[in-house]
N, C-alpha and C. Protein backbone atom coordinates (compact mmCIF):
# COMPACT_ATOMS: atom_id res chain seq x y z
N UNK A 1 -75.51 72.02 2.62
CA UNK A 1 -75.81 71.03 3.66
C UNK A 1 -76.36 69.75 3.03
N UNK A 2 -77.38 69.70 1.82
CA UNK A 2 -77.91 68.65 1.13
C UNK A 2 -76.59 68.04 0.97
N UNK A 3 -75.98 68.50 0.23
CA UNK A 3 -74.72 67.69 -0.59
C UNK A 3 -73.60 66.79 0.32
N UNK A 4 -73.69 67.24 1.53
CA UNK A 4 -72.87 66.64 2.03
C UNK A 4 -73.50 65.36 3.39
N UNK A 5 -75.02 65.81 3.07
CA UNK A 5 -75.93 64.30 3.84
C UNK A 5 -75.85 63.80 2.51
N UNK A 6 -76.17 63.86 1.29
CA UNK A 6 -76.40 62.88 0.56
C UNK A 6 -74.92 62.20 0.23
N UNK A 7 -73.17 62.93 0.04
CA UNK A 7 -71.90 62.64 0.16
C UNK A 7 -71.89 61.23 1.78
N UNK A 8 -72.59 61.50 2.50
CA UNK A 8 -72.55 60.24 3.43
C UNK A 8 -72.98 59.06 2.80
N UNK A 9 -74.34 59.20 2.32
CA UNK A 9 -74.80 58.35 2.09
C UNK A 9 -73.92 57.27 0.97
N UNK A 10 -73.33 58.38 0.37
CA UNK A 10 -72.61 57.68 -0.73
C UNK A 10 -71.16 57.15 -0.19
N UNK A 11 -70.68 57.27 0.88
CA UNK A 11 -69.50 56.82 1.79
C UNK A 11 -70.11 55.77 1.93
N UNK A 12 -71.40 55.90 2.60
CA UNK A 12 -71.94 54.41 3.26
C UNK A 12 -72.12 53.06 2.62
N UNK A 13 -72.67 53.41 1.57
CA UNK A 13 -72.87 52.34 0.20
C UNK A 13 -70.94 51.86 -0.50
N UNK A 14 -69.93 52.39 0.29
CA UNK A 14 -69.18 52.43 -0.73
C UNK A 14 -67.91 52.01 0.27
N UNK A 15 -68.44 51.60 1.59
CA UNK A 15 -67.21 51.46 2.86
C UNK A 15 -66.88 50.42 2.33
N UNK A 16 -65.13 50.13 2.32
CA UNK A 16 -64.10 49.05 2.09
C UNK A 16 -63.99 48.99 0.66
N UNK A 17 -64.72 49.86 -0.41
CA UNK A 17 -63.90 50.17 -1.85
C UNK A 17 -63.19 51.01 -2.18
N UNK A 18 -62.09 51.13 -2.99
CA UNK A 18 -61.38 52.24 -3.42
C UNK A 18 -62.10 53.11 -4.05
N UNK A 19 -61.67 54.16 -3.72
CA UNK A 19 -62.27 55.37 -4.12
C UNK A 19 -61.43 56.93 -4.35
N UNK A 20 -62.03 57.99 -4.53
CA UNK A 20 -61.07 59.16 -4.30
C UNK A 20 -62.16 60.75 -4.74
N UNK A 21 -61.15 61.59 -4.74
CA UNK A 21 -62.75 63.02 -4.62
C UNK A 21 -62.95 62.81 -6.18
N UNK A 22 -62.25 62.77 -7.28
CA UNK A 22 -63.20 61.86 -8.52
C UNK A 22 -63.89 61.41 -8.78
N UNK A 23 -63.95 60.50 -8.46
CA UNK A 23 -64.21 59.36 -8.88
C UNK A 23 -65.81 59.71 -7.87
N UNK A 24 -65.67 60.28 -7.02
CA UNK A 24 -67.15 60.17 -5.76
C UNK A 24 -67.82 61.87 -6.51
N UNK A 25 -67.06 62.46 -7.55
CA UNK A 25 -67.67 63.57 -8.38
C UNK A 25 -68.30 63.37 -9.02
N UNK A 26 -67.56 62.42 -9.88
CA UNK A 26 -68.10 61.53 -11.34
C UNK A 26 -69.34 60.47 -10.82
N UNK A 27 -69.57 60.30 -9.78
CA UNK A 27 -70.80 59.40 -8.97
C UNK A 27 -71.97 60.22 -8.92
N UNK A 28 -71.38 61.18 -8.67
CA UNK A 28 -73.04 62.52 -8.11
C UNK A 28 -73.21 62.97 -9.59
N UNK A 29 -72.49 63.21 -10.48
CA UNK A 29 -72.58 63.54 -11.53
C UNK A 29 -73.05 62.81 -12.95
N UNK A 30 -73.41 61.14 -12.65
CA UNK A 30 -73.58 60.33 -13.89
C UNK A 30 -74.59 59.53 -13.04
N UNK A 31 -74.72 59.47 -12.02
CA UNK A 31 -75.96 58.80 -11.13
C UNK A 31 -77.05 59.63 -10.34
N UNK A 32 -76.55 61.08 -9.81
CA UNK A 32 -77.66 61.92 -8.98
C UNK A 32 -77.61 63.27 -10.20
N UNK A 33 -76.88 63.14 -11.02
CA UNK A 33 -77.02 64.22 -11.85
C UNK A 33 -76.88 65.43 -11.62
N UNK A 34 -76.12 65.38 -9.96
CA UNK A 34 -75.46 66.47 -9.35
C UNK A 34 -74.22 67.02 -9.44
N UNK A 35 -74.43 68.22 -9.89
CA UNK A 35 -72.70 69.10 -10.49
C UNK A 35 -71.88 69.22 -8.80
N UNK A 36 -71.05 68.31 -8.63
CA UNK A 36 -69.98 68.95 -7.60
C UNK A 36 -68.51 68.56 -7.67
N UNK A 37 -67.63 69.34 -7.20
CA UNK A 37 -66.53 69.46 -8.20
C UNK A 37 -65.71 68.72 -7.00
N UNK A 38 -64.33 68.04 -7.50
CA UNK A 38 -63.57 67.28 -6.94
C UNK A 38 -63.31 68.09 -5.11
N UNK A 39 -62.85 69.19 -5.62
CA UNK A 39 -62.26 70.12 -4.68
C UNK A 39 -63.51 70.08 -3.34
N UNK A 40 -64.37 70.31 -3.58
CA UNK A 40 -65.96 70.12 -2.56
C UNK A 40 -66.17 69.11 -2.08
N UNK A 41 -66.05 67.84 -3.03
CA UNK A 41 -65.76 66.53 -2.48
C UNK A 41 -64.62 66.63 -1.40
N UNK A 42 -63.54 66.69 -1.72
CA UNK A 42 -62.41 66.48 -0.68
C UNK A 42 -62.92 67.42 0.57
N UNK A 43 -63.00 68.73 0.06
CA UNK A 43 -63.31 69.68 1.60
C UNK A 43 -64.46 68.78 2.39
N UNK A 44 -65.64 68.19 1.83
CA UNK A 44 -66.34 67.19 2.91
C UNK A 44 -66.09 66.55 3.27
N UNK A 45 -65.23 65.33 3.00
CA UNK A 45 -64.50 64.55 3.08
C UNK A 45 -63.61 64.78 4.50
N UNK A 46 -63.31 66.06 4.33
CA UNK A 46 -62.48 66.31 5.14
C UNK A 46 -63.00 66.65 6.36
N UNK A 47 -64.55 67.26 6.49
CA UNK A 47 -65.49 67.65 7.44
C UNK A 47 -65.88 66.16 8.18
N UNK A 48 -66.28 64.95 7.13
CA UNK A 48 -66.87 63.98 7.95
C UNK A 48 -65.78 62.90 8.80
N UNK A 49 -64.43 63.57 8.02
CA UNK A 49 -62.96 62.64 9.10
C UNK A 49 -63.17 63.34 10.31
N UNK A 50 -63.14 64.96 10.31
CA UNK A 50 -63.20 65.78 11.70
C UNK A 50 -64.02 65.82 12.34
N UNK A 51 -65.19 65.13 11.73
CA UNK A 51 -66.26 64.99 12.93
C UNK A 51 -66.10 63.51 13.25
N UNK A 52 -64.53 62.47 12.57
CA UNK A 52 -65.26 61.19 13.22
C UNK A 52 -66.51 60.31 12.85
N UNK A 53 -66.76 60.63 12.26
CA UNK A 53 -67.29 59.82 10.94
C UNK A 53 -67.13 58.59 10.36
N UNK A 54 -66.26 59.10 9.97
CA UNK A 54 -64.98 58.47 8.82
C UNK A 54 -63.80 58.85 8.70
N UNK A 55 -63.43 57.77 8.46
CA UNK A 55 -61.46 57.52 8.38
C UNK A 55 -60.89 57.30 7.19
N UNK A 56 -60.16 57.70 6.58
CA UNK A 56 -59.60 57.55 5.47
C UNK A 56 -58.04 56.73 5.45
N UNK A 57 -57.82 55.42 4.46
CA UNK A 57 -57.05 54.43 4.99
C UNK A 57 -56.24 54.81 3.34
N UNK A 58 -55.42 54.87 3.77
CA UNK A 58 -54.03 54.52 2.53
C UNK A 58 -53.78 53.65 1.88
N UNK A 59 -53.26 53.37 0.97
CA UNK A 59 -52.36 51.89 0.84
C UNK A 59 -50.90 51.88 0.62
N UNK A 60 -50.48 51.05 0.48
CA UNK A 60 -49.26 50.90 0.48
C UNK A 60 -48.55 49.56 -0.13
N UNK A 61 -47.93 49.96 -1.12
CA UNK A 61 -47.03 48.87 -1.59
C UNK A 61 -46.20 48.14 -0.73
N UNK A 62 -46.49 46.75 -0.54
CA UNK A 62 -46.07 45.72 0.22
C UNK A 62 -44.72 45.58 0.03
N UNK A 63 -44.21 45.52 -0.97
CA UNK A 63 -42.57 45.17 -1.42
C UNK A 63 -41.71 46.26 -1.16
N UNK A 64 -42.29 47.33 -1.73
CA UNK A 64 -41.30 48.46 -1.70
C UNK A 64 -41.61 49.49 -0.33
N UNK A 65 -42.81 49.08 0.49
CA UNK A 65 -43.16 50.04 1.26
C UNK A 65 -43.38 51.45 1.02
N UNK A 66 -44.23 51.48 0.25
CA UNK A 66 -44.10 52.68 -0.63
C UNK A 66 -45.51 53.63 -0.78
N UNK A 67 -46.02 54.31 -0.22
CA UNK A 67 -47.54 54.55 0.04
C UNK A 67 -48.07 55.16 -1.55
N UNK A 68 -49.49 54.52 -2.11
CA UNK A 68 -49.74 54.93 -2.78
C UNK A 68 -50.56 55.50 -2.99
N UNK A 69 -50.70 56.91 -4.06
CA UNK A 69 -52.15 57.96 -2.89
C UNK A 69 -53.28 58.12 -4.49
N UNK A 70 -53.32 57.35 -5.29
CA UNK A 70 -54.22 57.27 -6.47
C UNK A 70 -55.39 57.22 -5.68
N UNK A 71 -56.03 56.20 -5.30
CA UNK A 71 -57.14 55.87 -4.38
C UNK A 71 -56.39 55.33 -2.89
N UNK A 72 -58.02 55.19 -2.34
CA UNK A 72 -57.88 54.43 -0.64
C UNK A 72 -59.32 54.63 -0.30
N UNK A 73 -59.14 53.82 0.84
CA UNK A 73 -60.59 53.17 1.20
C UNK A 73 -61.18 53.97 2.52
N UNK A 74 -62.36 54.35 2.63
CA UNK A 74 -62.52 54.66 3.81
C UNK A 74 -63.86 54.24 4.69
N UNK A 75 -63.38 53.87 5.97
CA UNK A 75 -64.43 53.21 6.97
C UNK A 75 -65.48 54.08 7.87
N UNK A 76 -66.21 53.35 8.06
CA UNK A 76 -67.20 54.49 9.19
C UNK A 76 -66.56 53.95 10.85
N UNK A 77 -66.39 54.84 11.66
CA UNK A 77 -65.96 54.52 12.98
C UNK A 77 -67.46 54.19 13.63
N UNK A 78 -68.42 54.14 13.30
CA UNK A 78 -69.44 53.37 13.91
C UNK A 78 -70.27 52.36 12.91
N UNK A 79 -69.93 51.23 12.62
CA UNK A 79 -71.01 50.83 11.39
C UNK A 79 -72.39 50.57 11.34
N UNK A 80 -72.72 51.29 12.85
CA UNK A 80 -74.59 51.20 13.11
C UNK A 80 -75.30 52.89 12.38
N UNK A 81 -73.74 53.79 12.37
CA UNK A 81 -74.31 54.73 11.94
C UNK A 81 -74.38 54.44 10.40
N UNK A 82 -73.28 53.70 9.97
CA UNK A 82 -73.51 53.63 8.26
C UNK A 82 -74.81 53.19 8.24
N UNK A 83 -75.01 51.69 9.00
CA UNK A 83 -76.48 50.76 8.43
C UNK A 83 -77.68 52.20 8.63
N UNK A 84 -77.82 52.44 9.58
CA UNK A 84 -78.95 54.09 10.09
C UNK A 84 -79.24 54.37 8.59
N UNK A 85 -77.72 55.50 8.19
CA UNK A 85 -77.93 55.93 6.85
C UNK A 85 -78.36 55.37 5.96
N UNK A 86 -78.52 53.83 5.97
CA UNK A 86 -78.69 53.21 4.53
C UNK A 86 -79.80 53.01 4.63
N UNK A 87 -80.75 53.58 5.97
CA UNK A 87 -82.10 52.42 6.30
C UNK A 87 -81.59 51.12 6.65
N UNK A 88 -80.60 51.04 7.00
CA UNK A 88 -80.80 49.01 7.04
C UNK A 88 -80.98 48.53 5.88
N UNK A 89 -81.13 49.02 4.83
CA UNK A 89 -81.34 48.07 3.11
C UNK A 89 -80.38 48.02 3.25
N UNK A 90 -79.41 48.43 2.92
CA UNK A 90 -77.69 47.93 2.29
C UNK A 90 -76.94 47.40 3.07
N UNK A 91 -77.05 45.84 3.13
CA UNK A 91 -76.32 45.22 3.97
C UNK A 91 -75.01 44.89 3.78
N UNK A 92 -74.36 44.39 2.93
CA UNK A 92 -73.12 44.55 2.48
C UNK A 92 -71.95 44.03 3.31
N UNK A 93 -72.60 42.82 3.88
CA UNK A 93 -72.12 41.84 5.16
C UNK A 93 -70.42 41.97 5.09
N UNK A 94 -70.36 41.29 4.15
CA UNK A 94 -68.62 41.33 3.70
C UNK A 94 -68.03 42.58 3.73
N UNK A 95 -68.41 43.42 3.35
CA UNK A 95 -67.69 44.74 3.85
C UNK A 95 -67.82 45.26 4.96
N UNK A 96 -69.14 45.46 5.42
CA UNK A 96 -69.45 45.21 7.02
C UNK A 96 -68.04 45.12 8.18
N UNK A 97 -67.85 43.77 8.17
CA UNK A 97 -67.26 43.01 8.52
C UNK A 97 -65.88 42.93 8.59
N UNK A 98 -65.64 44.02 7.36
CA UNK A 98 -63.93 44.53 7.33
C UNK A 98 -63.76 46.12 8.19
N UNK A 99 -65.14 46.49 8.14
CA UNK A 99 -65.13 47.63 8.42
C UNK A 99 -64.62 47.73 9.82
N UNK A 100 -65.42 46.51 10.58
CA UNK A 100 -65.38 46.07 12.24
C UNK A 100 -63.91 45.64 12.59
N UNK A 101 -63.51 44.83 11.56
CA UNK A 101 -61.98 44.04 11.89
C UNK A 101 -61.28 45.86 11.79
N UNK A 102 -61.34 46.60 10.72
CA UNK A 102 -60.46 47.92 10.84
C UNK A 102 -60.59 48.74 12.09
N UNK A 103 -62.05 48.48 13.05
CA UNK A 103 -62.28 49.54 14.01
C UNK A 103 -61.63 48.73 15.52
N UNK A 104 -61.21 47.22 15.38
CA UNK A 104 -60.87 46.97 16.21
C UNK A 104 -59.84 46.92 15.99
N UNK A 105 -58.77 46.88 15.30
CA UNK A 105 -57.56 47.15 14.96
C UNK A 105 -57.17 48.39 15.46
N UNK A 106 -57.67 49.57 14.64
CA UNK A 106 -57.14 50.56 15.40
C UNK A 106 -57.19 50.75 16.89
N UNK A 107 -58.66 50.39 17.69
CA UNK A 107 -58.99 50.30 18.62
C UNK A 107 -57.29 49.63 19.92
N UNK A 108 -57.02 48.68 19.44
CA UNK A 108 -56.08 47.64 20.11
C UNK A 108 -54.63 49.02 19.88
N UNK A 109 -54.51 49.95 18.90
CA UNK A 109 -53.59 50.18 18.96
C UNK A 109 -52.33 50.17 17.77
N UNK A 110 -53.42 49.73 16.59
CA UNK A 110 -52.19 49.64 15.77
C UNK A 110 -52.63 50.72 14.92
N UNK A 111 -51.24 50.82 13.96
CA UNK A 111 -51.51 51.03 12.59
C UNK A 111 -51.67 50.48 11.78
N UNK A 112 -52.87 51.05 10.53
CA UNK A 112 -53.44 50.08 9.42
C UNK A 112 -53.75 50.71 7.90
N UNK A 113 -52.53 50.31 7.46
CA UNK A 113 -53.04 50.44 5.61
C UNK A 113 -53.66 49.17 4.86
N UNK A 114 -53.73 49.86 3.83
CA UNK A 114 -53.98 48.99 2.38
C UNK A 114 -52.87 48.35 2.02
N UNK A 115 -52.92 47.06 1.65
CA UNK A 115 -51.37 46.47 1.42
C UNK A 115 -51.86 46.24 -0.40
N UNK A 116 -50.92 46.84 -1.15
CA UNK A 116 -50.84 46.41 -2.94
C UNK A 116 -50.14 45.45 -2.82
N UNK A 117 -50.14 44.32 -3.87
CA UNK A 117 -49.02 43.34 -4.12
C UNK A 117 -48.99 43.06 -5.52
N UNK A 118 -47.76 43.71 -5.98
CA UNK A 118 -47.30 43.53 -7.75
C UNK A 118 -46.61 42.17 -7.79
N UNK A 119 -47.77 41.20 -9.05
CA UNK A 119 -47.06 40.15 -8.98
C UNK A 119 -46.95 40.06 -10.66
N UNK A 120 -45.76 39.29 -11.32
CA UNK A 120 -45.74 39.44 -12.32
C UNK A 120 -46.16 37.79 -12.85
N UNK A 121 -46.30 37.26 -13.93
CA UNK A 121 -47.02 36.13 -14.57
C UNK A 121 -46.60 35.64 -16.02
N UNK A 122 -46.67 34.74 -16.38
CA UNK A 122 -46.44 34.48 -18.06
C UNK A 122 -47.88 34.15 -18.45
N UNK A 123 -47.97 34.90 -19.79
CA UNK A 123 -49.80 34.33 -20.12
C UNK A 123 -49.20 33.23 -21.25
N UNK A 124 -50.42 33.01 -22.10
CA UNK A 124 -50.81 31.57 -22.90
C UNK A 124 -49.17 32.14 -24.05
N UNK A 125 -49.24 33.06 -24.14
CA UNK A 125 -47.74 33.47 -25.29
C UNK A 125 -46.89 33.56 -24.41
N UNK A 126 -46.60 33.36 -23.45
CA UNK A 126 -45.02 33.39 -22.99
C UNK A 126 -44.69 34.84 -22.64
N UNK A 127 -45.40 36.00 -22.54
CA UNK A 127 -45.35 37.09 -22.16
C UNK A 127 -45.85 37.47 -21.00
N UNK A 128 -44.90 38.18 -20.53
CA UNK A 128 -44.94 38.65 -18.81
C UNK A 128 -45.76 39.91 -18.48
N UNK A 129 -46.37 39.37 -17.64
CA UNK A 129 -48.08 40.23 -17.65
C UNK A 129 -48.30 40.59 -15.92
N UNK A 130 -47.98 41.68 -15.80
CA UNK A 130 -48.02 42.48 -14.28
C UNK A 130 -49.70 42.50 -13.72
N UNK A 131 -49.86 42.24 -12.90
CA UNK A 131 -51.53 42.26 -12.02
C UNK A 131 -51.12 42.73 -10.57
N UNK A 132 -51.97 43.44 -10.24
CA UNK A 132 -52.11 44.12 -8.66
C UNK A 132 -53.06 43.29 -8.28
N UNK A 133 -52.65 42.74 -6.84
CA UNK A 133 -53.61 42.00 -5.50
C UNK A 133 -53.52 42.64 -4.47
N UNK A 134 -54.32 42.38 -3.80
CA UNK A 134 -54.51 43.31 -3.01
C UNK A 134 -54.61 42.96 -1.35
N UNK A 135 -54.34 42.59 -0.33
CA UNK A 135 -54.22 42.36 0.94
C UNK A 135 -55.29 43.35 1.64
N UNK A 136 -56.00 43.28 2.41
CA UNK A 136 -57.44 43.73 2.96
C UNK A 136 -56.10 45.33 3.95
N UNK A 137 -55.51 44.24 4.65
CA UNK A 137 -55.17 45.21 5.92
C UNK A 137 -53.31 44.87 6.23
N UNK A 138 -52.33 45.51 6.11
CA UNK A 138 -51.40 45.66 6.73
C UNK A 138 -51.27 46.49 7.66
N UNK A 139 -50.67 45.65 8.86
CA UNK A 139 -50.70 46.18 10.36
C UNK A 139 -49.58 46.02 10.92
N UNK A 140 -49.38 46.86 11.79
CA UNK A 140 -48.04 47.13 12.87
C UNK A 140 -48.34 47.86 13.79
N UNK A 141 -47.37 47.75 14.87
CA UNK A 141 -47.07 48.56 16.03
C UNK A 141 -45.97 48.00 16.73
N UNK A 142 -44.94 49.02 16.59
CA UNK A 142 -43.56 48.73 16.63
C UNK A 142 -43.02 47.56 16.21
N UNK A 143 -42.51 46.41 16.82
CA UNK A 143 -41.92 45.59 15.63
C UNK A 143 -43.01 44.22 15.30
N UNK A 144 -43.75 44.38 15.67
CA UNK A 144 -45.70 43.57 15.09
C UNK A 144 -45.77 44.29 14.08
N UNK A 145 -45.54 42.58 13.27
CA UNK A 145 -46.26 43.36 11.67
C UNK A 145 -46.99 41.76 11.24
N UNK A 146 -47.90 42.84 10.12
CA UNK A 146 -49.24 41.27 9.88
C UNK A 146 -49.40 42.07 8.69
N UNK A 147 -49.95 40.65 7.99
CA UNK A 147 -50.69 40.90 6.89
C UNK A 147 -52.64 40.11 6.97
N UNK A 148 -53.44 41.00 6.80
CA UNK A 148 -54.60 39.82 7.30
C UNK A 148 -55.73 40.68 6.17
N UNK A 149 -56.35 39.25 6.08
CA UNK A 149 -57.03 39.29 4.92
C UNK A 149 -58.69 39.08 5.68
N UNK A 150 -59.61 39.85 5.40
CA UNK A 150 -60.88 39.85 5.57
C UNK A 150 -62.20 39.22 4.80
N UNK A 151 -62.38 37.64 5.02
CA UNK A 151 -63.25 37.01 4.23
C UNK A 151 -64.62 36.90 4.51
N UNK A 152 -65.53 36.72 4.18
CA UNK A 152 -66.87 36.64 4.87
C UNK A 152 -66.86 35.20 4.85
N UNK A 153 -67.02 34.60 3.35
CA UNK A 153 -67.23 33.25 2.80
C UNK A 153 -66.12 32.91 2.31
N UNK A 154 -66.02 31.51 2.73
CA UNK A 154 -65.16 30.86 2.26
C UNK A 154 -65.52 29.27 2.07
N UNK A 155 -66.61 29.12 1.16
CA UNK A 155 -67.48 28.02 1.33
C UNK A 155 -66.82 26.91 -0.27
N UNK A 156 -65.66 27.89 -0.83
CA UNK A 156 -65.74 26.55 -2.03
C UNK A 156 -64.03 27.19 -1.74
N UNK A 157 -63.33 26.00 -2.44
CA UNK A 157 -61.79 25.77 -2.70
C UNK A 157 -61.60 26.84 -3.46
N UNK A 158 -62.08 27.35 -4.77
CA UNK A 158 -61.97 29.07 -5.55
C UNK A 158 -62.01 29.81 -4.20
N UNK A 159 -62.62 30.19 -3.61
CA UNK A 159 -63.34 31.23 -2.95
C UNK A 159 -61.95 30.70 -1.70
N UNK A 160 -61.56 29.59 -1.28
CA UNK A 160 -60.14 30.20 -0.61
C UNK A 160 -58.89 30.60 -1.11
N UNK A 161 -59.09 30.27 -2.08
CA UNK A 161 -57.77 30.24 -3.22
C UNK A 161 -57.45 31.50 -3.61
N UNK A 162 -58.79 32.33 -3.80
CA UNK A 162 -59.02 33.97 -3.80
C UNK A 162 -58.52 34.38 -2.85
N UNK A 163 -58.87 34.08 -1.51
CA UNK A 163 -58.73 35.07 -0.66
C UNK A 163 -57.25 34.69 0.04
N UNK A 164 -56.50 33.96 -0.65
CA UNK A 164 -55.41 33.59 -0.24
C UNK A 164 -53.93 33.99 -1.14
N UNK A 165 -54.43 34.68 -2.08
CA UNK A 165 -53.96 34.58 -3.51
C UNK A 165 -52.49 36.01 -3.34
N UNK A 166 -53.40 36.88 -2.84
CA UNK A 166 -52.19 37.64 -2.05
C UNK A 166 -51.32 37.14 -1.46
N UNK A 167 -51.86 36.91 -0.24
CA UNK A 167 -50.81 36.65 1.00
C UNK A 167 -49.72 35.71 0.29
N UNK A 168 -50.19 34.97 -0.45
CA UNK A 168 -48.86 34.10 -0.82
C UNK A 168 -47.86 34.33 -1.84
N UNK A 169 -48.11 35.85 -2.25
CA UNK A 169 -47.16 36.55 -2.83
C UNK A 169 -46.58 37.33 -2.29
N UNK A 170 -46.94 37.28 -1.09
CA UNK A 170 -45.92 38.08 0.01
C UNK A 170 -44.86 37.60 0.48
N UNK A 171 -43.51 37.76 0.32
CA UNK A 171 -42.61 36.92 0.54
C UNK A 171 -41.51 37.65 1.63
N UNK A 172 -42.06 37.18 2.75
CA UNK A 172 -41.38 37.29 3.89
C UNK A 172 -42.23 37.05 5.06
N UNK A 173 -41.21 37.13 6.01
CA UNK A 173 -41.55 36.58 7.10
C UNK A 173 -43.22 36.78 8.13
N UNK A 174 -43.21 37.74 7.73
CA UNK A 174 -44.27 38.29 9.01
C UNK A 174 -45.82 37.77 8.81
N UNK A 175 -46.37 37.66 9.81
CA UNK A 175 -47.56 36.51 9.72
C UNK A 175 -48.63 36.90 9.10
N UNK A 176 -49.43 36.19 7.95
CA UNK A 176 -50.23 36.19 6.99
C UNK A 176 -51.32 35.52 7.89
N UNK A 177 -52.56 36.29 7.94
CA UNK A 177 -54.03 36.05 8.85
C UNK A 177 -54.99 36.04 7.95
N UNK A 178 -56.10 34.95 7.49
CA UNK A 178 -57.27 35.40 7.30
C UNK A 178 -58.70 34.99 8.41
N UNK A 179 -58.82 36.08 8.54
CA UNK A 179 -60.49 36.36 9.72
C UNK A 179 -61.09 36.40 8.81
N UNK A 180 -62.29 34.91 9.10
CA UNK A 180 -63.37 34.08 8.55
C UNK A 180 -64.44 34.70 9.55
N UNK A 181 -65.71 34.62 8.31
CA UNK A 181 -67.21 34.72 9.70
C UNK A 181 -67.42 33.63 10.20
N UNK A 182 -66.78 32.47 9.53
CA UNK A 182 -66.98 31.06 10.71
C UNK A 182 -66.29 30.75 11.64
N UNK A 183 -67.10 30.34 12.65
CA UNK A 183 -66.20 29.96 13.82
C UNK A 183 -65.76 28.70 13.71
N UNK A 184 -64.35 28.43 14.26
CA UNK A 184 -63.67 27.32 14.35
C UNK A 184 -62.31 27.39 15.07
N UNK A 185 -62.22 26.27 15.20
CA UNK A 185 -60.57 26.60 15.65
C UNK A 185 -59.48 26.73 14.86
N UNK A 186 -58.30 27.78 15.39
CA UNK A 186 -57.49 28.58 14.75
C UNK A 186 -56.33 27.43 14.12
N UNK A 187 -56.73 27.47 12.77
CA UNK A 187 -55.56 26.64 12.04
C UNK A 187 -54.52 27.26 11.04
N UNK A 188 -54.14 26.60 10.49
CA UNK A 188 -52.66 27.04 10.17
C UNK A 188 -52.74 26.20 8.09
N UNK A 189 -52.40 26.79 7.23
CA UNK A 189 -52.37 25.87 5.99
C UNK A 189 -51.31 25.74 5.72
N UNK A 190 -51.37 25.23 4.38
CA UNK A 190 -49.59 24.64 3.93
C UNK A 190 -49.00 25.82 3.72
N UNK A 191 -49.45 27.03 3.65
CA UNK A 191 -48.45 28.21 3.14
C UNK A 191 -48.37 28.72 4.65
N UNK A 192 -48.88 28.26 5.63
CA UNK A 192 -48.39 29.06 7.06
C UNK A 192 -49.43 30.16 7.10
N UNK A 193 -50.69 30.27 6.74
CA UNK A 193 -51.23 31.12 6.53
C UNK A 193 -51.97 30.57 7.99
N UNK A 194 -52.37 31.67 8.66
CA UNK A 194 -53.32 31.42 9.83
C UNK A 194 -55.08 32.05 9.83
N UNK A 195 -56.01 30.58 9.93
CA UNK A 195 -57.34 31.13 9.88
C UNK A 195 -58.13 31.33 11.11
N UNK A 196 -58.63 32.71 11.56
CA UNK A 196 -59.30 32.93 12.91
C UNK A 196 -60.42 33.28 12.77
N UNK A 197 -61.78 32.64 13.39
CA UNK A 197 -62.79 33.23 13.36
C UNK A 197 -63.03 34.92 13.77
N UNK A 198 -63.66 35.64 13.39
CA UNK A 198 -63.94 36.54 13.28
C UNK A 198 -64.70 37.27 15.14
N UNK A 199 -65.47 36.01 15.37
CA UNK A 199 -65.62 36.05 16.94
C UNK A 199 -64.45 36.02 18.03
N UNK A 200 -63.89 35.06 17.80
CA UNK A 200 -62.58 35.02 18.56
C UNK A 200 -61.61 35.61 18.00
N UNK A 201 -61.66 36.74 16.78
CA UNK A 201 -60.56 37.56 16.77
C UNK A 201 -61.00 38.85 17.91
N UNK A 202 -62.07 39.30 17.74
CA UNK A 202 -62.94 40.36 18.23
C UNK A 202 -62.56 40.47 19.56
N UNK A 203 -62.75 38.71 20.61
CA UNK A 203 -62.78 38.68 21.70
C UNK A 203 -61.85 38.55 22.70
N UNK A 204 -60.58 37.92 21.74
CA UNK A 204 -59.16 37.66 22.18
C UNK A 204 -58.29 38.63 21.93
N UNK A 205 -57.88 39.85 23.32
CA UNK A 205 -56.75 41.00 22.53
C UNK A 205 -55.85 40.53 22.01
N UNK A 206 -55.41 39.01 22.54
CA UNK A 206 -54.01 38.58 21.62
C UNK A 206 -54.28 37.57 20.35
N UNK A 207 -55.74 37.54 19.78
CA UNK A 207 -55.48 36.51 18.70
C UNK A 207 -55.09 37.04 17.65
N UNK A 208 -54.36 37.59 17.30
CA UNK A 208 -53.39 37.56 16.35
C UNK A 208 -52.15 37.01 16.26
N UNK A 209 -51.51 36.57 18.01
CA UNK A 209 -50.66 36.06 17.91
C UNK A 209 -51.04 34.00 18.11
N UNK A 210 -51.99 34.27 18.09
CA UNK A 210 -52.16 32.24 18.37
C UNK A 210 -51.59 32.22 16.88
């Protein structure tokens, strides 16, 4: 029973990063100095999805549509119960905040993975050098499909350039979103990329389509 209140706690500190029953072994094991084996991990894992808890999110290769099951991220379906668990110390706004955009997403009705995006590059020698980006949330429901990216800050030209850096290696049609914590009105950039406050995504069932 210990192992699997203190296995929350360590979900909680860790909502909207990749992860897997490894890697959350090798955590209890090099930080709490607790022996528990992959297999125990997953079986809890699997206890705190069935109680609703937590959700466990996939990803999926954007180009090839192709699900990939190395890691994936998983959210709390209440994020007052994560903050509870943490005491309220671990605020973790920006993840927070993706956690909420994922619970209203599903909420409305869709489906929602992890979107990968393999982009390839030439470095300073002229050699072609592969990097994974990563898209917050790919969404659908029936022929609605989005790509939307989850920013907290976006207070310097880097810091949009980042959070934009995906989407514009996505090459096709379907509409590229990033939900900002600032409010403003819903604009549009030179790549067609659309920015919505985070309030008026929440409050509007259809702002995804403005």
């Amino acid at each position: 029973m210990f192992m699997i209140v203190l296995l929350t706690k360590v979900m909680a500190s860790n909502v909207g990063n990749l992860t897997n029953p490894n890697i959350i072994a090798d955590t209890f094991r090099t930080k709490m100095k607790a022996n528990i084996s992959k297999d125990t991990v997953y079986s809890y894992l699997k206890y705190l999805e069935d109680a609703f808890i937590i959700t466990k999110v996939d990803r999926v290769d954007v180009r090839r549509r192709k699900h990939i099951g190395a890691t994936y991220k998983y959210y709390f379906a209440d994020p007052g119960l994560r903050n509870a668990r943490l005491d309220f110390l671990h605020r973790d706004d920006g993840h927070v905040m993706e956690n909420i955009i994922y619970n209203e997403l599903i909420r409305r009705g869709y489906s929602v993975q992890i979107g990968v995006v393999e982009v390839f590059s030439k470095n300073n020698e002229n050699k072609t050098v592969r990097s994974i980006l990563e898209t917050d949330f790919v969404v659908f429901l029936g022929s609605q499909y989005y790509y939307i990216q989850s920013a907290y800050k976006m207070d310097t030209i880097e810091k949009e350039e980042q959070e934009r850096k995906s989407l514009i290696h996505i090459h096709d049609s379907f509409k590229k979103i990033i939900i900002t914590r600032e409010s403003g009105p819903v604009r549009r950039d030179q790549y067609g990329i659309v920015y919505i406050g985070v309030e008026q995504f929440l409050l509007d069932e259809n702002s995804l389509d403005l």
